[in-house]
PDB file of N, CA and C in Angstrom:
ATOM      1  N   UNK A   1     116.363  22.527  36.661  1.00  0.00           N
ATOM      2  CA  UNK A   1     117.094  21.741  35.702  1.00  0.00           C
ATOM      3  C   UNK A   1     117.984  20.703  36.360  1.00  0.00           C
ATOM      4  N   UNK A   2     118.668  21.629  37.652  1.00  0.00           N
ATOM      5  CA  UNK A   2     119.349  20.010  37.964  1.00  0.00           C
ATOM      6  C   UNK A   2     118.938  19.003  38.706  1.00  0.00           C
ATOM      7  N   UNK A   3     117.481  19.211  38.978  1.00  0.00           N
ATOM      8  CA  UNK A   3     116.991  18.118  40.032  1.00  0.00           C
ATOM      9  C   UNK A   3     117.152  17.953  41.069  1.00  0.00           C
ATOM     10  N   UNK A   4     118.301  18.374  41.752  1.00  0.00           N
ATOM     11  CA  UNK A   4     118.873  17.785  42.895  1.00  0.00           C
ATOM     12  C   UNK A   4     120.358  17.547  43.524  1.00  0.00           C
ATOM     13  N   UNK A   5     120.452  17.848  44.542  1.00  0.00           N
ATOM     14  CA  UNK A   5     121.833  17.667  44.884  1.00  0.00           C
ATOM     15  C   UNK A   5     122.352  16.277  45.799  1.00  0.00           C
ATOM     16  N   UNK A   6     123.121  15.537  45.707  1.00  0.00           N
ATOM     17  CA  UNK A   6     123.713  14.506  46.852  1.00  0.00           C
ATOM     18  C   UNK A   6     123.719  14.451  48.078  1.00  0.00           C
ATOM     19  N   UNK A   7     122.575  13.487  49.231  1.00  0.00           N
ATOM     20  CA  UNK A   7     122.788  14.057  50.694  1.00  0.00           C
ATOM     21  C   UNK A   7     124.020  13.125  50.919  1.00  0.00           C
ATOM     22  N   UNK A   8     125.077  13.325  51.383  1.00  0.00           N
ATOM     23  CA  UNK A   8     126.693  13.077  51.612  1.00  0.00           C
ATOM     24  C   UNK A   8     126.369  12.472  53.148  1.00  0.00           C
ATOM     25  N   UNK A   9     127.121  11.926  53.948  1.00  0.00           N
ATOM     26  CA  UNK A   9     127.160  11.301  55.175  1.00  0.00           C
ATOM     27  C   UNK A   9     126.387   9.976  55.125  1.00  0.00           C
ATOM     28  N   UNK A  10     125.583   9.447  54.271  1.00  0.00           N
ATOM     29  CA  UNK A  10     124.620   8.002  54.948  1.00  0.00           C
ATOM     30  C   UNK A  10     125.328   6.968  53.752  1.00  0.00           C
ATOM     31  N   UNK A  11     125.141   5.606  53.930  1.00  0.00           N
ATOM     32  CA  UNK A  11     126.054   4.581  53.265  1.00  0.00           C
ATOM     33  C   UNK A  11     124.729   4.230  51.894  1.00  0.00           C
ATOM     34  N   UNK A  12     124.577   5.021  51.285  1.00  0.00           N
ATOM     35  CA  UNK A  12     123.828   5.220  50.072  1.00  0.00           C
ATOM     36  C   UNK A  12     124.435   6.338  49.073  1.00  0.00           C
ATOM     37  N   UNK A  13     122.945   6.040  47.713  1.00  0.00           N
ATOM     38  CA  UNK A  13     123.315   7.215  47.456  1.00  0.00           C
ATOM     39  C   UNK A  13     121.708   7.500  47.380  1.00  0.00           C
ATOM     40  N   UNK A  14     121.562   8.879  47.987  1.00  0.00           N
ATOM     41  CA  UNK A  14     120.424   9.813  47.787  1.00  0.00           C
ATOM     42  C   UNK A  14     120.382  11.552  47.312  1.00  0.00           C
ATOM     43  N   UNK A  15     119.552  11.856  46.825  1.00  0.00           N
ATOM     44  CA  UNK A  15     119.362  12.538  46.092  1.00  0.00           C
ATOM     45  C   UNK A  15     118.165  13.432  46.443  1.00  0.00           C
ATOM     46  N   UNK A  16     118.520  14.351  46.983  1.00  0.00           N
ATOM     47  CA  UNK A  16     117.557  15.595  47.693  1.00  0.00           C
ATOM     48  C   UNK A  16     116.925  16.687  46.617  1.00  0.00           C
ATOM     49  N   UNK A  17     115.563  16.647  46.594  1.00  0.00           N
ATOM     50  CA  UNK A  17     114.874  17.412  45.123  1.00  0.00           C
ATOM     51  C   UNK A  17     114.414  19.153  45.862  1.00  0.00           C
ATOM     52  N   UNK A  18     114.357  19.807  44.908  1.00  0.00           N
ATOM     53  CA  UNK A  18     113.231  20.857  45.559  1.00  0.00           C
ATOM     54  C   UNK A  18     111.889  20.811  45.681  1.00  0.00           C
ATOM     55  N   UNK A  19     111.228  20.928  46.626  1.00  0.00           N
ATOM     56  CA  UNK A  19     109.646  20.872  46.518  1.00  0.00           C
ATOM     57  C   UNK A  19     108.855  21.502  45.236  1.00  0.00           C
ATOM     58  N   UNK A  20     109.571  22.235  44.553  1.00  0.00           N
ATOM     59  CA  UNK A  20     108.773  22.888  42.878  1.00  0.00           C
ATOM     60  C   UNK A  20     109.479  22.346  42.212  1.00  0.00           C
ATOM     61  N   UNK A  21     109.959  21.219  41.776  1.00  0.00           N
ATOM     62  CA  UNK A  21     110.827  20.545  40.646  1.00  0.00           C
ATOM     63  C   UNK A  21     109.895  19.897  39.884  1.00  0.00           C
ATOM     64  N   UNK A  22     109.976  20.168  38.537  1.00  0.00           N
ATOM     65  CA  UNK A  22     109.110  19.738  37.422  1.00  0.00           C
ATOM     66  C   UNK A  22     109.568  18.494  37.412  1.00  0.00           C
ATOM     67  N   UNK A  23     108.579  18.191  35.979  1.00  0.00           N
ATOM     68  CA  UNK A  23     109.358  16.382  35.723  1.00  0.00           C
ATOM     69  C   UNK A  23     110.730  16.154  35.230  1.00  0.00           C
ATOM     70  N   UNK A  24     111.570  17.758  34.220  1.00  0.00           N
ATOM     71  CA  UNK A  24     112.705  17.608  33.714  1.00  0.00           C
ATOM     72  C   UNK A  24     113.530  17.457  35.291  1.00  0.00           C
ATOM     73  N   UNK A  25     113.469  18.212  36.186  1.00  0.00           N
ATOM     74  CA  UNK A  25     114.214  18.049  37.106  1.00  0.00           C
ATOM     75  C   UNK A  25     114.599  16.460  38.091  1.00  0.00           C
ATOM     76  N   UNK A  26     113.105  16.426  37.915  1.00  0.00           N
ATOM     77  CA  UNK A  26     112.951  14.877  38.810  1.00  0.00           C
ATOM     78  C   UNK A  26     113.822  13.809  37.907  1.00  0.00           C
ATOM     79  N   UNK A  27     113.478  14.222  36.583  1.00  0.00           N
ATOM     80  CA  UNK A  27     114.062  13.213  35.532  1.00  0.00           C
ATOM     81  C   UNK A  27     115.771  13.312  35.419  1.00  0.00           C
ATOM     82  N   UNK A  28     116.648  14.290  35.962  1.00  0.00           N
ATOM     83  CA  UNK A  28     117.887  14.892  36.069  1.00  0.00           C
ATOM     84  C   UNK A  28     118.268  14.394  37.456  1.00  0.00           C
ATOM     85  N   UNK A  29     117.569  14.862  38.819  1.00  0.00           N
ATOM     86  CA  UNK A  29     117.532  13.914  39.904  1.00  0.00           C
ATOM     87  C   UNK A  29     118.146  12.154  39.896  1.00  0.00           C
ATOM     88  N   UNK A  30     116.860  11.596  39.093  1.00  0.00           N
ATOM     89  CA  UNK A  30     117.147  10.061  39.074  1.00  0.00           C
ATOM     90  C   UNK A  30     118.759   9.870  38.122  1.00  0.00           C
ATOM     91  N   UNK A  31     118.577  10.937  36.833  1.00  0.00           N
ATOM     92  CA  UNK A  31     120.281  10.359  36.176  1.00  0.00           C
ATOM     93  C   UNK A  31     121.229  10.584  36.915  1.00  0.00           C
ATOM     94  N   UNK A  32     121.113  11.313  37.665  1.00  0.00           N
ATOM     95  CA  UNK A  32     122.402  11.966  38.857  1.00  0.00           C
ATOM     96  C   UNK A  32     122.274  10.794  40.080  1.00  0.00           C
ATOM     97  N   UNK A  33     121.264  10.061  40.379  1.00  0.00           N
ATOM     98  CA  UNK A  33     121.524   8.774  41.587  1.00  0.00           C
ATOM     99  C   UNK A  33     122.002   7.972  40.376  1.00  0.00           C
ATOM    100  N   UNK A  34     121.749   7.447  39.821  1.00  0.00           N
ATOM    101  CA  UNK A  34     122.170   6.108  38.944  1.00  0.00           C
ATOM    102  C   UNK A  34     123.914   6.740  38.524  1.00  0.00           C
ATOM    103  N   UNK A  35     123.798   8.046  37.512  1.00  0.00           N
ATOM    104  CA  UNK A  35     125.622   7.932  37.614  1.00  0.00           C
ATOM    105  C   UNK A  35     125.955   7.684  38.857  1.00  0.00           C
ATOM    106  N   UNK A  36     126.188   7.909  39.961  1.00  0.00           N
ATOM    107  CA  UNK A  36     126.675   7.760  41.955  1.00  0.00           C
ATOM    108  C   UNK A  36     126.982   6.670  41.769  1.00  0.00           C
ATOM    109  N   UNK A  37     125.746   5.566  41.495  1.00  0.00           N
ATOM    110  CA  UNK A  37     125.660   4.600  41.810  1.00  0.00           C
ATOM    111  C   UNK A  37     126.946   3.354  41.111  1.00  0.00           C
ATOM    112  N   UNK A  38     126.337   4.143  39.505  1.00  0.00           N
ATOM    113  CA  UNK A  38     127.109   3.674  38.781  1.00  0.00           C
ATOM    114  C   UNK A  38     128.695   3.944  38.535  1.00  0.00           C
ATOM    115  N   UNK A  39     129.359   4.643  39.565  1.00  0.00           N
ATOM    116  CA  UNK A  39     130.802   5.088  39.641  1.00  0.00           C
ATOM    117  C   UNK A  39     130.885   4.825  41.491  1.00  0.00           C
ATOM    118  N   UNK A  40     130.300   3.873  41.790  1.00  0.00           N
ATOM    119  CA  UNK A  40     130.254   3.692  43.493  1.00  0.00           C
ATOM    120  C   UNK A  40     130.627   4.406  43.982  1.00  0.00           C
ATOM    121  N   UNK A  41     129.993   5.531  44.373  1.00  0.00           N
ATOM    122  CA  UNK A  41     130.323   6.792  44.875  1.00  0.00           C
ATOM    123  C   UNK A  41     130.405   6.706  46.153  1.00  0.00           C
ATOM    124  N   UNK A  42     129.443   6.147  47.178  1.00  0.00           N
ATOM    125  CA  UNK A  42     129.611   6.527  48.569  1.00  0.00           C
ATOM    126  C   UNK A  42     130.716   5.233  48.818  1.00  0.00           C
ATOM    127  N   UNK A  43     131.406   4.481  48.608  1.00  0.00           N
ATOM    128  CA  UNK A  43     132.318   3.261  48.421  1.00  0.00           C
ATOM    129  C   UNK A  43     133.524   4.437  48.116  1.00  0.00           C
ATOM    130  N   UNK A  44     134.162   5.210  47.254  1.00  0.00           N
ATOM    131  CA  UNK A  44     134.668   5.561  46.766  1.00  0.00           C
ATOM    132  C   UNK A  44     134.753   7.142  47.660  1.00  0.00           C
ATOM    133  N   UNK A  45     134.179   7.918  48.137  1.00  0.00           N
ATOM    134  CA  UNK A  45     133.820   8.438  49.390  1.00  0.00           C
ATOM    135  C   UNK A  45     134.317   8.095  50.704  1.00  0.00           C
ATOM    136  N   UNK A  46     134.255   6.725  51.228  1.00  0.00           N
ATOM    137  CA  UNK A  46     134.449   6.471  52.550  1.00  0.00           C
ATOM    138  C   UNK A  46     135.825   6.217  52.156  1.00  0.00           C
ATOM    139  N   UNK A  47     136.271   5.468  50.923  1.00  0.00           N
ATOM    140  CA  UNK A  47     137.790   5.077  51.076  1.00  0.00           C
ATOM    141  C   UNK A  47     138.679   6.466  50.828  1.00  0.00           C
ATOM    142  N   UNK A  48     137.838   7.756  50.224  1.00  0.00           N
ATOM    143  CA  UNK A  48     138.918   9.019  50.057  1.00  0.00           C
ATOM    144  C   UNK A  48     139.199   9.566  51.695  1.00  0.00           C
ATOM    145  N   UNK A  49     138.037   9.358  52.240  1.00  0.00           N
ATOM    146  CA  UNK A  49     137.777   9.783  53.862  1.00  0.00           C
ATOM    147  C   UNK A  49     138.579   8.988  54.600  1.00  0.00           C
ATOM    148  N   UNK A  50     139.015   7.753  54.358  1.00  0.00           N
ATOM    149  CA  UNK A  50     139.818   6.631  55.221  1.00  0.00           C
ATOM    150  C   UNK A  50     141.265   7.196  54.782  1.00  0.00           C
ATOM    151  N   UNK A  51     141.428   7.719  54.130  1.00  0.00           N
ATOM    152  CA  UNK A  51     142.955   7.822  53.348  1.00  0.00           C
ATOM    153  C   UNK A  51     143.230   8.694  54.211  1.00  0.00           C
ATOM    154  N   UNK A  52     142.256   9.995  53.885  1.00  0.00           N
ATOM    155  CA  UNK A  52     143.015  11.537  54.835  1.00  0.00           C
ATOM    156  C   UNK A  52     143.084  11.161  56.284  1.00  0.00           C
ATOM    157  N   UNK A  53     142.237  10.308  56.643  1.00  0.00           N
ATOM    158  CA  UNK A  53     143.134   9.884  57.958  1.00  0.00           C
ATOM    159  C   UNK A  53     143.686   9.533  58.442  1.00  0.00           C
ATOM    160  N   UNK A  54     144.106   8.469  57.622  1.00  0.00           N
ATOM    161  CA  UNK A  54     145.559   7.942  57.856  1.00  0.00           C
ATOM    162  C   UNK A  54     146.420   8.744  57.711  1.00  0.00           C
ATOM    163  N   UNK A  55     146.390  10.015  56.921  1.00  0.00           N
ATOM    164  CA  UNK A  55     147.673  10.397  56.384  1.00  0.00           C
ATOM    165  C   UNK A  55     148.354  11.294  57.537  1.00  0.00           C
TER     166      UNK A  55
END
């Protein structure tokens, strides 16, 4: 059902499936990259990561 989880570390956003994921999953996959995308997630990511180090 959920398609997929976020691979975290690369300046994208990607989206890692299970090898037995039906089409609902694949189809849950792609809405889960597009919200990321659409709330600039890895942008929004590097600047939470830039903060704690400064602090």
């Amino acid at each position: 059902e959920f398609g997929g989880l976020p691979l975290l570390g690369i300046k994208g956003v990607s989206i890692i499936g299970h090898g037995s994921s039906d089409a609902r999953a694949v189809k849950n996959a792609i809405r889960a990259a597009m919200t990321n995308i659409e709330h600039d997630l890895p942008r929004r990511i590097a600047e939470g990561l830039t903060k704690l180090g400064s602090a």
